[in-house]
Structure formats: structure tokens, C-alpha cells
ModelCIF file with pLDDT and N, C-alpha, C, O atoms, coordinates in Angstrom:
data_MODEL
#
_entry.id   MODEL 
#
_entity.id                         1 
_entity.type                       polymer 
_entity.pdbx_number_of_molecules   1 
#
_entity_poly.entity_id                      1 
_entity_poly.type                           'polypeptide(L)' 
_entity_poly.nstd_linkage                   no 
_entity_poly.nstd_monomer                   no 
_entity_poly.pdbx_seq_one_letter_code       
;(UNK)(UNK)(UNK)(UNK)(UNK)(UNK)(UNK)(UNK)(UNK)(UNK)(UNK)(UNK)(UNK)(UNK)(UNK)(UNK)
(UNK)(UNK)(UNK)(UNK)(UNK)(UNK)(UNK)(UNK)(UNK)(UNK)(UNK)(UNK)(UNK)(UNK)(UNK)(UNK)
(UNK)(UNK)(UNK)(UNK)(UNK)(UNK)(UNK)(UNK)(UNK)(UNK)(UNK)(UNK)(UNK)(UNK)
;
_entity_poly.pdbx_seq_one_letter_code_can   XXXXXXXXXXXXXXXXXXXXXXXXXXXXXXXXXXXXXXXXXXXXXX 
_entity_poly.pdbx_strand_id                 A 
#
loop_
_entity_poly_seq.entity_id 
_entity_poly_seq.num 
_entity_poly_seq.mon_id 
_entity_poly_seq.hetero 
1 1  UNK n 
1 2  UNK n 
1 3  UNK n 
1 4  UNK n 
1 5  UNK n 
1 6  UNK n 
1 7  UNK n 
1 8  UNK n 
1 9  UNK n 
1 10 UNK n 
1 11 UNK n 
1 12 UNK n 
1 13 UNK n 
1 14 UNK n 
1 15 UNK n 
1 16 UNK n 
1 17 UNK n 
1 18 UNK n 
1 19 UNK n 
1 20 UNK n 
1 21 UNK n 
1 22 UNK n 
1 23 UNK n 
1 24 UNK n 
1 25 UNK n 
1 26 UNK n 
1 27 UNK n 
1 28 UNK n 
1 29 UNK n 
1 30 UNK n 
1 31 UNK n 
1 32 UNK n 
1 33 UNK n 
1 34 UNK n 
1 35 UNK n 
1 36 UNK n 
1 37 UNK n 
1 38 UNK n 
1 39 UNK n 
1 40 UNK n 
1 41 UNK n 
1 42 UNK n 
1 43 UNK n 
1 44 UNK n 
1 45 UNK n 
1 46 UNK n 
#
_struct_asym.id          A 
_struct_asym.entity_id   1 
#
loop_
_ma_qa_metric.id 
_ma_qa_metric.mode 
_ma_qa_metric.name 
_ma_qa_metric.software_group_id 
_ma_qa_metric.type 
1 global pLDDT . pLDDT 
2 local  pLDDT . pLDDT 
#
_ma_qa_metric_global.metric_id      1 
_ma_qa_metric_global.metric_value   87.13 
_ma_qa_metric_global.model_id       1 
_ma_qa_metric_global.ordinal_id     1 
#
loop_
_ma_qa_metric_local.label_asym_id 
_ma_qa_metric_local.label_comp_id 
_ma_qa_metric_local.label_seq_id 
_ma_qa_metric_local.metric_id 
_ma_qa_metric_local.metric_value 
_ma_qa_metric_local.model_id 
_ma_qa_metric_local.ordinal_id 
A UNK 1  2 88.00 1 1  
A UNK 2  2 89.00 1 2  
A UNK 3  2 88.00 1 3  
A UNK 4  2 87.00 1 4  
A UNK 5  2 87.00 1 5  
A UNK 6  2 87.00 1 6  
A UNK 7  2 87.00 1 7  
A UNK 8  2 85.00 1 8  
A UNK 9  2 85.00 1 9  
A UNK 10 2 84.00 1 10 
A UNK 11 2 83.00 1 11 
A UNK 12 2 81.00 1 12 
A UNK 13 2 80.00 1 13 
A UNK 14 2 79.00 1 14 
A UNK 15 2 79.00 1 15 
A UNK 16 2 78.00 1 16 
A UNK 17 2 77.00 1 17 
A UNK 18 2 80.00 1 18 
A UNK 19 2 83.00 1 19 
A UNK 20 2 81.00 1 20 
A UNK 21 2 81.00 1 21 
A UNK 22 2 85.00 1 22 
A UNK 23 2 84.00 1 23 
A UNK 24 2 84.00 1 24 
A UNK 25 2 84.00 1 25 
A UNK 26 2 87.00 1 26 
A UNK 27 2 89.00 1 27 
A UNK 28 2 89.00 1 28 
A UNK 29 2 91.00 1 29 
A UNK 30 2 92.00 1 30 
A UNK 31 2 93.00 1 31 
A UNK 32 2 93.00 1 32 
A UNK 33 2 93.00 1 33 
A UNK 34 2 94.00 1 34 
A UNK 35 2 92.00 1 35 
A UNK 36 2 90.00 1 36 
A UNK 37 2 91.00 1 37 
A UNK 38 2 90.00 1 38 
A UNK 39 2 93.00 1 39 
A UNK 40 2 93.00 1 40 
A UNK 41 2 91.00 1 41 
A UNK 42 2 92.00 1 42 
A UNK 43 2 93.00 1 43 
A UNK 44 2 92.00 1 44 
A UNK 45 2 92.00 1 45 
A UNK 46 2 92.00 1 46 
#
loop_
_atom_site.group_PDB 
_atom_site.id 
_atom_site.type_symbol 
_atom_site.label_atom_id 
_atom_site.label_alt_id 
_atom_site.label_comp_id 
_atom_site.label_asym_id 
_atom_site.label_entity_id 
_atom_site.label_seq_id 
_atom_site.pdbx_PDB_ins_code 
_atom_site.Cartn_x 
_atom_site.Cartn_y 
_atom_site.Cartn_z 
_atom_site.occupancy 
_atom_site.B_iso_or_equiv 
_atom_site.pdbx_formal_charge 
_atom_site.auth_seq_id 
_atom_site.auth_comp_id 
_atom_site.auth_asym_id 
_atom_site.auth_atom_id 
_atom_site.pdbx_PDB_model_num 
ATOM 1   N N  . UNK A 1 1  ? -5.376 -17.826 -67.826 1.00 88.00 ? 1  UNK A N  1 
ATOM 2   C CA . UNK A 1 1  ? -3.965 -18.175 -67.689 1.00 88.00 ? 1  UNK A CA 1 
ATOM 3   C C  . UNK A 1 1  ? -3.662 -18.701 -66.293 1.00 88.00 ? 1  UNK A C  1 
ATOM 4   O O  . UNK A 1 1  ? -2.884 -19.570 -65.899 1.00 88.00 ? 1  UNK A O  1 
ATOM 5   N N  . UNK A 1 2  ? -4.576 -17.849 -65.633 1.00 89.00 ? 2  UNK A N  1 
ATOM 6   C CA . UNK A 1 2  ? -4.420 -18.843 -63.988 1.00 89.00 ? 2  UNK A CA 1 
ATOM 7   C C  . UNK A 1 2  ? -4.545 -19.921 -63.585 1.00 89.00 ? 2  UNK A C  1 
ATOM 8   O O  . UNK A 1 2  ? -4.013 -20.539 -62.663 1.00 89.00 ? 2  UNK A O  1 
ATOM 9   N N  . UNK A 1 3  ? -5.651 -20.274 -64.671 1.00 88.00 ? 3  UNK A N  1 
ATOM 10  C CA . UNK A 1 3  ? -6.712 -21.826 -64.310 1.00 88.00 ? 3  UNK A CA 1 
ATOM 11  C C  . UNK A 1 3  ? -5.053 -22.793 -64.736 1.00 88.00 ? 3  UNK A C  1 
ATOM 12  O O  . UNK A 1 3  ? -4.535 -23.667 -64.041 1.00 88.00 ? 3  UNK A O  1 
ATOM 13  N N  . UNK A 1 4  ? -4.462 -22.149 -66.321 1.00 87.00 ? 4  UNK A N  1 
ATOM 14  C CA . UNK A 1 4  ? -4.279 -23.309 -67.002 1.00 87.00 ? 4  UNK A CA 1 
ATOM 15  C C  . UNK A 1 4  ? -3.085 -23.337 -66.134 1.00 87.00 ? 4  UNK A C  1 
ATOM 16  O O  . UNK A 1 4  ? -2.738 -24.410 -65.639 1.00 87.00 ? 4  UNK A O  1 
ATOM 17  N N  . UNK A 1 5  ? -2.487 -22.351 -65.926 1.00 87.00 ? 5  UNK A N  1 
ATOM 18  C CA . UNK A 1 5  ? -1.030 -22.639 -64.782 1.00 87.00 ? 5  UNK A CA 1 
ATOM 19  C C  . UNK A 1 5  ? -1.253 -23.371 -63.756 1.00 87.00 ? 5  UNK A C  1 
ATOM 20  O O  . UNK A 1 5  ? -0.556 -24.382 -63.666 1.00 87.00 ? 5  UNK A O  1 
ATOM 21  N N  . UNK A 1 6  ? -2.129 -23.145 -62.827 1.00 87.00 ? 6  UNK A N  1 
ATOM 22  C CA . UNK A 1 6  ? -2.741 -24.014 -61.932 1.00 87.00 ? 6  UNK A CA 1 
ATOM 23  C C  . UNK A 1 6  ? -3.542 -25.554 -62.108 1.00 87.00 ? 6  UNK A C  1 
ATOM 24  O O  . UNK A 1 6  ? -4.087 -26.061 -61.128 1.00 87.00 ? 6  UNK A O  1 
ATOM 25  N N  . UNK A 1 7  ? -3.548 -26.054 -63.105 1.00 87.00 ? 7  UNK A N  1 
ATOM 26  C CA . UNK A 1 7  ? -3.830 -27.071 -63.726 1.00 87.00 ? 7  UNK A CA 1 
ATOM 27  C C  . UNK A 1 7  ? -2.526 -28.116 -63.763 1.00 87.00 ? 7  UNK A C  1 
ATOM 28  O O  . UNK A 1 7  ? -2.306 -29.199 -63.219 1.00 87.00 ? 7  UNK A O  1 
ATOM 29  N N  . UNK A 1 8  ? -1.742 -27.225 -64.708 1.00 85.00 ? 8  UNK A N  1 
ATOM 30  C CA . UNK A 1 8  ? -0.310 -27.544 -64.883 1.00 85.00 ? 8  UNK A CA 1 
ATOM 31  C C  . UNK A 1 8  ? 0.331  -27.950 -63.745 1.00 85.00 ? 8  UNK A C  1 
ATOM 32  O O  . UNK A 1 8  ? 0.919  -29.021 -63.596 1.00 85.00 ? 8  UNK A O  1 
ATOM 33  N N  . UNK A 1 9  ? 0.191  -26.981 -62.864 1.00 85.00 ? 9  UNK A N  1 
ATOM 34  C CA . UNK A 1 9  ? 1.169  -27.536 -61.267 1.00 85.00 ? 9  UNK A CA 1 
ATOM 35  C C  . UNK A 1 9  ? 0.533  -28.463 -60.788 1.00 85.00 ? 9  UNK A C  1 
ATOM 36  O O  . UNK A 1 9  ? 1.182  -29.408 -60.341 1.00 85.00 ? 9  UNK A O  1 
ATOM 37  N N  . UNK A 1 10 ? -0.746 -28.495 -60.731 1.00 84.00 ? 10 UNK A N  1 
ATOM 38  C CA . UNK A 1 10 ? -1.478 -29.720 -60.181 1.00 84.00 ? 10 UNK A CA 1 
ATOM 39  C C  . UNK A 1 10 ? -1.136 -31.472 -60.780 1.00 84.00 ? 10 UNK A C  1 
ATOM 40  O O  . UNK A 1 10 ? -1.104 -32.521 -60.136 1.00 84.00 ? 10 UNK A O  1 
ATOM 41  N N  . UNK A 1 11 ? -0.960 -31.258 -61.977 1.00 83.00 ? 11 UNK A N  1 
ATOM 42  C CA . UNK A 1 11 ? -1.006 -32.362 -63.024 1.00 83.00 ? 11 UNK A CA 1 
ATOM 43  C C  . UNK A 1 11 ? 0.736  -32.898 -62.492 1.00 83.00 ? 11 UNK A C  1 
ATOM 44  O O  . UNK A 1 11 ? 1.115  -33.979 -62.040 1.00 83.00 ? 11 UNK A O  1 
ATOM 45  N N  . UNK A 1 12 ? 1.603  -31.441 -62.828 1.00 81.00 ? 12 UNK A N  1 
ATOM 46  C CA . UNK A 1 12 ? 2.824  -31.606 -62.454 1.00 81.00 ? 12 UNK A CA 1 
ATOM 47  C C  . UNK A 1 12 ? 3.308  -32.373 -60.828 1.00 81.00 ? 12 UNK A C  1 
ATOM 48  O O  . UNK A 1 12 ? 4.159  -33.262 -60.819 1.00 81.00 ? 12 UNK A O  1 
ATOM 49  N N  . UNK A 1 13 ? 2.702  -31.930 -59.648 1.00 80.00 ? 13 UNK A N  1 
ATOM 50  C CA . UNK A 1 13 ? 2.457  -32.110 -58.525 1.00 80.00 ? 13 UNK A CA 1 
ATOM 51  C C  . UNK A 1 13 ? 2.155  -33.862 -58.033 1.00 80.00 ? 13 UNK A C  1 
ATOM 52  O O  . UNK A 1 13 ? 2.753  -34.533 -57.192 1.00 80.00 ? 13 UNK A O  1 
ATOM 53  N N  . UNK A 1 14 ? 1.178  -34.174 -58.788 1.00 79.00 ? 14 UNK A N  1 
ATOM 54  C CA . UNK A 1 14 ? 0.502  -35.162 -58.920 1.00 79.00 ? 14 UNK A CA 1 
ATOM 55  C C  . UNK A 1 14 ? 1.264  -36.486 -59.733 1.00 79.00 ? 14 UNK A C  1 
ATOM 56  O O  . UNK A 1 14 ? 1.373  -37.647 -59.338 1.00 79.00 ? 14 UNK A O  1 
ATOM 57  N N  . UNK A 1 15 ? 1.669  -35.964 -60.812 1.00 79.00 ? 15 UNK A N  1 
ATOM 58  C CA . UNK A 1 15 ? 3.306  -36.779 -61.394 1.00 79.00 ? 15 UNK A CA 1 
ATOM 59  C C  . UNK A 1 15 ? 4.428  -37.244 -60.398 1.00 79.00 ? 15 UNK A C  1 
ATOM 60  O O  . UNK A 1 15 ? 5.090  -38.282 -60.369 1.00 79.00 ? 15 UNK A O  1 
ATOM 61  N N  . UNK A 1 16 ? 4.421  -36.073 -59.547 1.00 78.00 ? 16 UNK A N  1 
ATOM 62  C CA . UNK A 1 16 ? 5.720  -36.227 -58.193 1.00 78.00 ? 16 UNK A CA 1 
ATOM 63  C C  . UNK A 1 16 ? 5.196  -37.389 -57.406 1.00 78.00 ? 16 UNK A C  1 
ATOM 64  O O  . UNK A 1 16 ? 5.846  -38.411 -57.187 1.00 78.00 ? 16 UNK A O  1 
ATOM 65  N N  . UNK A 1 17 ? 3.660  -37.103 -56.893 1.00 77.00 ? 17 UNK A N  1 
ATOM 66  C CA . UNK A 1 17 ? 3.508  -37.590 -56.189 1.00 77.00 ? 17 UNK A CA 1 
ATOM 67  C C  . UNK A 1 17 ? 3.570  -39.116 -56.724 1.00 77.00 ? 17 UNK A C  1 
ATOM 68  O O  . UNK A 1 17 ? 4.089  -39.876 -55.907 1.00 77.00 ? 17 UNK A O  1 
ATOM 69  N N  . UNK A 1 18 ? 3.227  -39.599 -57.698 1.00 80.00 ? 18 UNK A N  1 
ATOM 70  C CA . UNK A 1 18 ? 2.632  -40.759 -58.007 1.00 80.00 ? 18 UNK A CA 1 
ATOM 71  C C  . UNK A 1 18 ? 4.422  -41.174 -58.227 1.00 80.00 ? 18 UNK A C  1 
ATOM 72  O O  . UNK A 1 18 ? 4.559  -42.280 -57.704 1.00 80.00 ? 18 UNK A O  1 
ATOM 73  N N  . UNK A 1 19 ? 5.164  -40.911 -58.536 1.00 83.00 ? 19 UNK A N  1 
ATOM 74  C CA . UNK A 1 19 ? 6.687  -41.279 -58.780 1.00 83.00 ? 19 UNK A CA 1 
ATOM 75  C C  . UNK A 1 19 ? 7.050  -41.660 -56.740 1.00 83.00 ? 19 UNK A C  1 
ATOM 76  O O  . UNK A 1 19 ? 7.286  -42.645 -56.040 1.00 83.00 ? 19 UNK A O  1 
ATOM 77  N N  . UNK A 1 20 ? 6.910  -40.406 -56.592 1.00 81.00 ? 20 UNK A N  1 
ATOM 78  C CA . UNK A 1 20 ? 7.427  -41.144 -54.800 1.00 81.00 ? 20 UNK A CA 1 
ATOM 79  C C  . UNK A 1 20 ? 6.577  -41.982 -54.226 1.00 81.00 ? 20 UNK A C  1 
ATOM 80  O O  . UNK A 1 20 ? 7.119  -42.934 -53.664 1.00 81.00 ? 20 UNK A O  1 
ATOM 81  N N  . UNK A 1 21 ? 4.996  -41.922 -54.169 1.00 81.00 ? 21 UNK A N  1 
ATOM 82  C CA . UNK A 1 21 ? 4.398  -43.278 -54.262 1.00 81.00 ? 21 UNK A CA 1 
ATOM 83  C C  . UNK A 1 21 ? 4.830  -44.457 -54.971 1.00 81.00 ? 21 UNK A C  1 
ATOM 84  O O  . UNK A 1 21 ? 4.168  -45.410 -54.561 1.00 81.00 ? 21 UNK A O  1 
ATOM 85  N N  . UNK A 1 22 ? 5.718  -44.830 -55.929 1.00 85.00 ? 22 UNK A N  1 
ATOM 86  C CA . UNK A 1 22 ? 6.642  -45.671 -56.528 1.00 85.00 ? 22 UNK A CA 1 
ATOM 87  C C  . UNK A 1 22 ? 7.918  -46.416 -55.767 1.00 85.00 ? 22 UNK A C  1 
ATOM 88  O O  . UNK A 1 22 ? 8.141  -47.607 -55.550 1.00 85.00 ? 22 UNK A O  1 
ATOM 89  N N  . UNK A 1 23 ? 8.651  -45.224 -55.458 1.00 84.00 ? 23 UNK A N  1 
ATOM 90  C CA . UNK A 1 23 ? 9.840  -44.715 -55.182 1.00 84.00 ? 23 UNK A CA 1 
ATOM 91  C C  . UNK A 1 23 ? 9.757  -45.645 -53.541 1.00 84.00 ? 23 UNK A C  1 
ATOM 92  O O  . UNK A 1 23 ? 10.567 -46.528 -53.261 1.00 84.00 ? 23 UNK A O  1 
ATOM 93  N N  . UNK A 1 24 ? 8.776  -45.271 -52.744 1.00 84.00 ? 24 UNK A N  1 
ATOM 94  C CA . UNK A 1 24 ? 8.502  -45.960 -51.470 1.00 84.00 ? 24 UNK A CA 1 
ATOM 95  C C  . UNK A 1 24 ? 8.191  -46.933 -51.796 1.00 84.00 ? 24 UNK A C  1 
ATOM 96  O O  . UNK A 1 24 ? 9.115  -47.735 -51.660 1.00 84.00 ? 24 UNK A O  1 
ATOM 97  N N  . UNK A 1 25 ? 7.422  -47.312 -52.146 1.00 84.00 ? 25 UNK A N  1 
ATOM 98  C CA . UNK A 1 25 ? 6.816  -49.379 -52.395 1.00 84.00 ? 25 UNK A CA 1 
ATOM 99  C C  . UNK A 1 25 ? 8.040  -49.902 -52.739 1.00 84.00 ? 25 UNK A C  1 
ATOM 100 O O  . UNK A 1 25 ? 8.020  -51.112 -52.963 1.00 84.00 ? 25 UNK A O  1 
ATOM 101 N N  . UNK A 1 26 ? 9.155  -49.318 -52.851 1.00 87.00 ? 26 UNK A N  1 
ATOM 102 C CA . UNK A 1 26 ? 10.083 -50.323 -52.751 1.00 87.00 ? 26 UNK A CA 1 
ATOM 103 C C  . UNK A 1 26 ? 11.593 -50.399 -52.410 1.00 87.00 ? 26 UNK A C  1 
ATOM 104 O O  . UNK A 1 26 ? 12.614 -50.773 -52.986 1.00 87.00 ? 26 UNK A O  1 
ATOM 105 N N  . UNK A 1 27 ? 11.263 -49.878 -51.219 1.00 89.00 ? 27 UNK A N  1 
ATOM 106 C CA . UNK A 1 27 ? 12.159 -50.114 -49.655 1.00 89.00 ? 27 UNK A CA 1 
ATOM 107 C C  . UNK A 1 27 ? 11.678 -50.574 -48.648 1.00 89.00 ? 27 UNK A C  1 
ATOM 108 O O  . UNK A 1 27 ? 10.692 -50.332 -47.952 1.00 89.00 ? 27 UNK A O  1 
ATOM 109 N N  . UNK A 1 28 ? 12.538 -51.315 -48.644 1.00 89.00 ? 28 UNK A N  1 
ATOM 110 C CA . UNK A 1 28 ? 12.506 -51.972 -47.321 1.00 89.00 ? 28 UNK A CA 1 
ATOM 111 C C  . UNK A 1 28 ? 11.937 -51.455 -46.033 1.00 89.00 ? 28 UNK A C  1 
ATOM 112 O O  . UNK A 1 28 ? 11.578 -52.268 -45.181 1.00 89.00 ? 28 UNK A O  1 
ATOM 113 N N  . UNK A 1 29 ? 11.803 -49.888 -45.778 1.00 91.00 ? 29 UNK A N  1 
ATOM 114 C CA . UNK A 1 29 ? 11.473 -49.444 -44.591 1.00 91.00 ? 29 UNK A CA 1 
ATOM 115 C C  . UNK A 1 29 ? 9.907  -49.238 -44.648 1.00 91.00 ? 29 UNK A C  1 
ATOM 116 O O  . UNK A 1 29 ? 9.372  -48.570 -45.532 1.00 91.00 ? 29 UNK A O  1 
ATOM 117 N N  . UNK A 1 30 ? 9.315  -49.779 -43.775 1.00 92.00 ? 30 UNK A N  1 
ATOM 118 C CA . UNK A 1 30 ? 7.814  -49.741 -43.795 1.00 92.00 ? 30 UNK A CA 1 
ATOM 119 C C  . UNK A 1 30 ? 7.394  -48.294 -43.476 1.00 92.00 ? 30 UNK A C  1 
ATOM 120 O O  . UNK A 1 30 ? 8.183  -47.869 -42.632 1.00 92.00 ? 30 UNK A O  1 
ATOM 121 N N  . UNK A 1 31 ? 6.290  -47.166 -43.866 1.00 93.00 ? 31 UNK A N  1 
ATOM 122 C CA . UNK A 1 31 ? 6.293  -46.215 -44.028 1.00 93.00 ? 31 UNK A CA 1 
ATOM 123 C C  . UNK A 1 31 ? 4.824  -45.721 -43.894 1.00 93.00 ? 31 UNK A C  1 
ATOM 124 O O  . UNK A 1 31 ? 4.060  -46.279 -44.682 1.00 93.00 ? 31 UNK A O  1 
ATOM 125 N N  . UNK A 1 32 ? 4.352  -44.945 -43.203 1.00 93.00 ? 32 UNK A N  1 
ATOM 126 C CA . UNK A 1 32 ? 3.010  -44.471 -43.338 1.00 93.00 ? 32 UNK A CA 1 
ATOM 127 C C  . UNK A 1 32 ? 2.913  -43.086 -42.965 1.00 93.00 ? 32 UNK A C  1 
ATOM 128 O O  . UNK A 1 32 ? 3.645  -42.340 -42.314 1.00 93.00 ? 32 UNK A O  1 
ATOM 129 N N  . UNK A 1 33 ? 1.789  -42.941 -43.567 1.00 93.00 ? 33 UNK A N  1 
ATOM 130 C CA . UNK A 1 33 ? 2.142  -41.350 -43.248 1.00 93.00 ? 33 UNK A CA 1 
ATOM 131 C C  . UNK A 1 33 ? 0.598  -40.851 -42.781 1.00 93.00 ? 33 UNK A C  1 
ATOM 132 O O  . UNK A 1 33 ? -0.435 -41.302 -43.277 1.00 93.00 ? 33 UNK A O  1 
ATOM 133 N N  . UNK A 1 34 ? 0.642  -40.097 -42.002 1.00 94.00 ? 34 UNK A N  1 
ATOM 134 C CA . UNK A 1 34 ? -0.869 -40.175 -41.286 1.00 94.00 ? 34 UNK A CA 1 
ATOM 135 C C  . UNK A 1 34 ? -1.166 -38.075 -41.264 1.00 94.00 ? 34 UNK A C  1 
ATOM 136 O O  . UNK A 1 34 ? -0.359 -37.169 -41.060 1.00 94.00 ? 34 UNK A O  1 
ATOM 137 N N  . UNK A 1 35 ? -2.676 -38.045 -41.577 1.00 92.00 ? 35 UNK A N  1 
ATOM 138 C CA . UNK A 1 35 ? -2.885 -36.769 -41.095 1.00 92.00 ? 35 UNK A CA 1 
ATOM 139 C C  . UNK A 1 35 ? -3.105 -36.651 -40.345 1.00 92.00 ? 35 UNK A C  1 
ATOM 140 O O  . UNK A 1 35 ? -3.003 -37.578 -39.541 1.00 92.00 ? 35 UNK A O  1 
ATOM 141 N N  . UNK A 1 36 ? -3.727 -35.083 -39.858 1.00 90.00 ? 36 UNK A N  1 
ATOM 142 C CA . UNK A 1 36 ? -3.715 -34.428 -38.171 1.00 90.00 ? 36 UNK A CA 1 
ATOM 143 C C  . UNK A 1 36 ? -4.883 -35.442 -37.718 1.00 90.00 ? 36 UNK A C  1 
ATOM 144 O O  . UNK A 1 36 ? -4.358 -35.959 -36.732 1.00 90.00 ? 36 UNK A O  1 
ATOM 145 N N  . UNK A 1 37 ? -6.149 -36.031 -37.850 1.00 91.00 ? 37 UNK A N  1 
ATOM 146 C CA . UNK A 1 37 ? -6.625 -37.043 -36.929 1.00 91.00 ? 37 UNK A CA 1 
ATOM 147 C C  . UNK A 1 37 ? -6.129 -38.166 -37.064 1.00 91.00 ? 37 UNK A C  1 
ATOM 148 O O  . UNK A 1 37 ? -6.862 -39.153 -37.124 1.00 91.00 ? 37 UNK A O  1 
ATOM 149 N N  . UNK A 1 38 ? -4.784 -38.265 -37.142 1.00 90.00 ? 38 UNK A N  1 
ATOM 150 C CA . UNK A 1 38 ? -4.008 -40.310 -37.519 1.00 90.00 ? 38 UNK A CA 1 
ATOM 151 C C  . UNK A 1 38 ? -4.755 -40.875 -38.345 1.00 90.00 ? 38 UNK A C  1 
ATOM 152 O O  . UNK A 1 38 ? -5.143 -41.949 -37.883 1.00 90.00 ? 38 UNK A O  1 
ATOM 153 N N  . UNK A 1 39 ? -5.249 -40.614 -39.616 1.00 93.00 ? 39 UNK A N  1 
ATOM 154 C CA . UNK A 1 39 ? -5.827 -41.413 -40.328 1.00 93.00 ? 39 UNK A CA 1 
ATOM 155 C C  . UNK A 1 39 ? -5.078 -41.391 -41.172 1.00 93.00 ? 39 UNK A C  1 
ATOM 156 O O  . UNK A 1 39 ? -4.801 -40.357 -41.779 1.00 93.00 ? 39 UNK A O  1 
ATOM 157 N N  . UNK A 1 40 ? -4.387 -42.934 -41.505 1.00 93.00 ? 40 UNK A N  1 
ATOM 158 C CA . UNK A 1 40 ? -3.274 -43.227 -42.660 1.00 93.00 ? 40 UNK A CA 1 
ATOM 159 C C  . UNK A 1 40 ? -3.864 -42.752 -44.257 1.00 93.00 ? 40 UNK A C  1 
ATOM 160 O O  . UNK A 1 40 ? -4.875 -43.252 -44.749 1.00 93.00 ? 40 UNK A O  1 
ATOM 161 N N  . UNK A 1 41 ? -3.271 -42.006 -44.739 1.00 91.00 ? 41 UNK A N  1 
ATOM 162 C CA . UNK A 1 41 ? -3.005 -41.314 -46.016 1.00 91.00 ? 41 UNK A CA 1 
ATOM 163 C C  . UNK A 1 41 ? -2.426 -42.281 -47.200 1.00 91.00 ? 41 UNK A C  1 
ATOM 164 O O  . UNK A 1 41 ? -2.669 -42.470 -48.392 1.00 91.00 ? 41 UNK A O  1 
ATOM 165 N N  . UNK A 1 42 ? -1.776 -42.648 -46.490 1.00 92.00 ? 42 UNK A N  1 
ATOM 166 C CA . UNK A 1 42 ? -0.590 -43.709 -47.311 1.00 92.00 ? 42 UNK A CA 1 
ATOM 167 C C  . UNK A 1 42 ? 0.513  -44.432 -46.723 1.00 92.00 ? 42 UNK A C  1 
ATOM 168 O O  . UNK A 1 42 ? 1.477  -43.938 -46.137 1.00 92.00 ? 42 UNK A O  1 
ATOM 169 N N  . UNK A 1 43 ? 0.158  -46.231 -47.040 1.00 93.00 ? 43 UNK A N  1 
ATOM 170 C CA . UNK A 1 43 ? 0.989  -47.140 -46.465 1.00 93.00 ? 43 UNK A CA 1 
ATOM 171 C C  . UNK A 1 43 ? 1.778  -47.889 -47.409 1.00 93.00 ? 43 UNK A C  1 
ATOM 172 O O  . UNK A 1 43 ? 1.377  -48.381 -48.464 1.00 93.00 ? 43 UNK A O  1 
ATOM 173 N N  . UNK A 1 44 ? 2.663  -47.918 -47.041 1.00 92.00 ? 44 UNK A N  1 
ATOM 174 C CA . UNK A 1 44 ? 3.646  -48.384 -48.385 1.00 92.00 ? 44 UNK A CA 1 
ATOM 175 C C  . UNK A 1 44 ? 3.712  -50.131 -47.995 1.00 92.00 ? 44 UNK A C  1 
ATOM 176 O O  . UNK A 1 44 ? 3.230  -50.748 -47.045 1.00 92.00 ? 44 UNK A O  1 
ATOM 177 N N  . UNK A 1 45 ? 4.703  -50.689 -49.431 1.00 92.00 ? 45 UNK A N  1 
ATOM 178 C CA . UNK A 1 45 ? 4.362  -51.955 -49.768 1.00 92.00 ? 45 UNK A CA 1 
ATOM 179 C C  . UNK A 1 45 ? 4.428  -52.460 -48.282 1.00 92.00 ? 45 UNK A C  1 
ATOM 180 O O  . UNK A 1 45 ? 3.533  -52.865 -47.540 1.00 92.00 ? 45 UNK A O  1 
ATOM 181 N N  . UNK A 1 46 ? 5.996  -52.280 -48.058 1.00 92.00 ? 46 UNK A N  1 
ATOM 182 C CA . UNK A 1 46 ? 6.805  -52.533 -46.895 1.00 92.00 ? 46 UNK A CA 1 
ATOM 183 C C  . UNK A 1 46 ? 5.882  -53.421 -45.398 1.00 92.00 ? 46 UNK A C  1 
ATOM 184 O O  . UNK A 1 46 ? 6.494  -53.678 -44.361 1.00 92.00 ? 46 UNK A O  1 
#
């Protein structure tokens, strides 16, 4: 029951993400988002 709950949030999680990965590609404000050694994660269309 753990795995499948934890599956679920992941899948769920991953839905979010891929919607605000959307959601950014299309504004105008150019956007990146970098982890703790500055290596870009994600650069939007912008």
C-alpha cells in the first residue's frame, strides 16, 4: 500500500510538473531554474 501510494504521488507530482512546464513556455518572462551547482534544470521557451 506504500509502494502504490507512493507511485500515485509520484505519477500525480509529475502531472504538476509537466502542466507548469507548459504553463511557463508560454510567458513572456524568460525563466530558468538552476540547482545548488548552477546547472540549469529547466529553461523555458522565453
Amino acid at each position: 500500500q506504500k509502494w502504490v501510494d507512493t507511485l500515485a504521488w509520484e505519477k500525480k507530482h509529475h502531472a504538476t510538473a509537466e502542466r507548469l512546464s507548459a504553463a511557463l513556455d508560454q510567458v513572456d518572462i524568460g525563466i530558468v531554474l538552476l540547482d545548488s551547482d548552477t546547472r540549469a534544470e529547466f529553461i523555458n521557451r522565453a
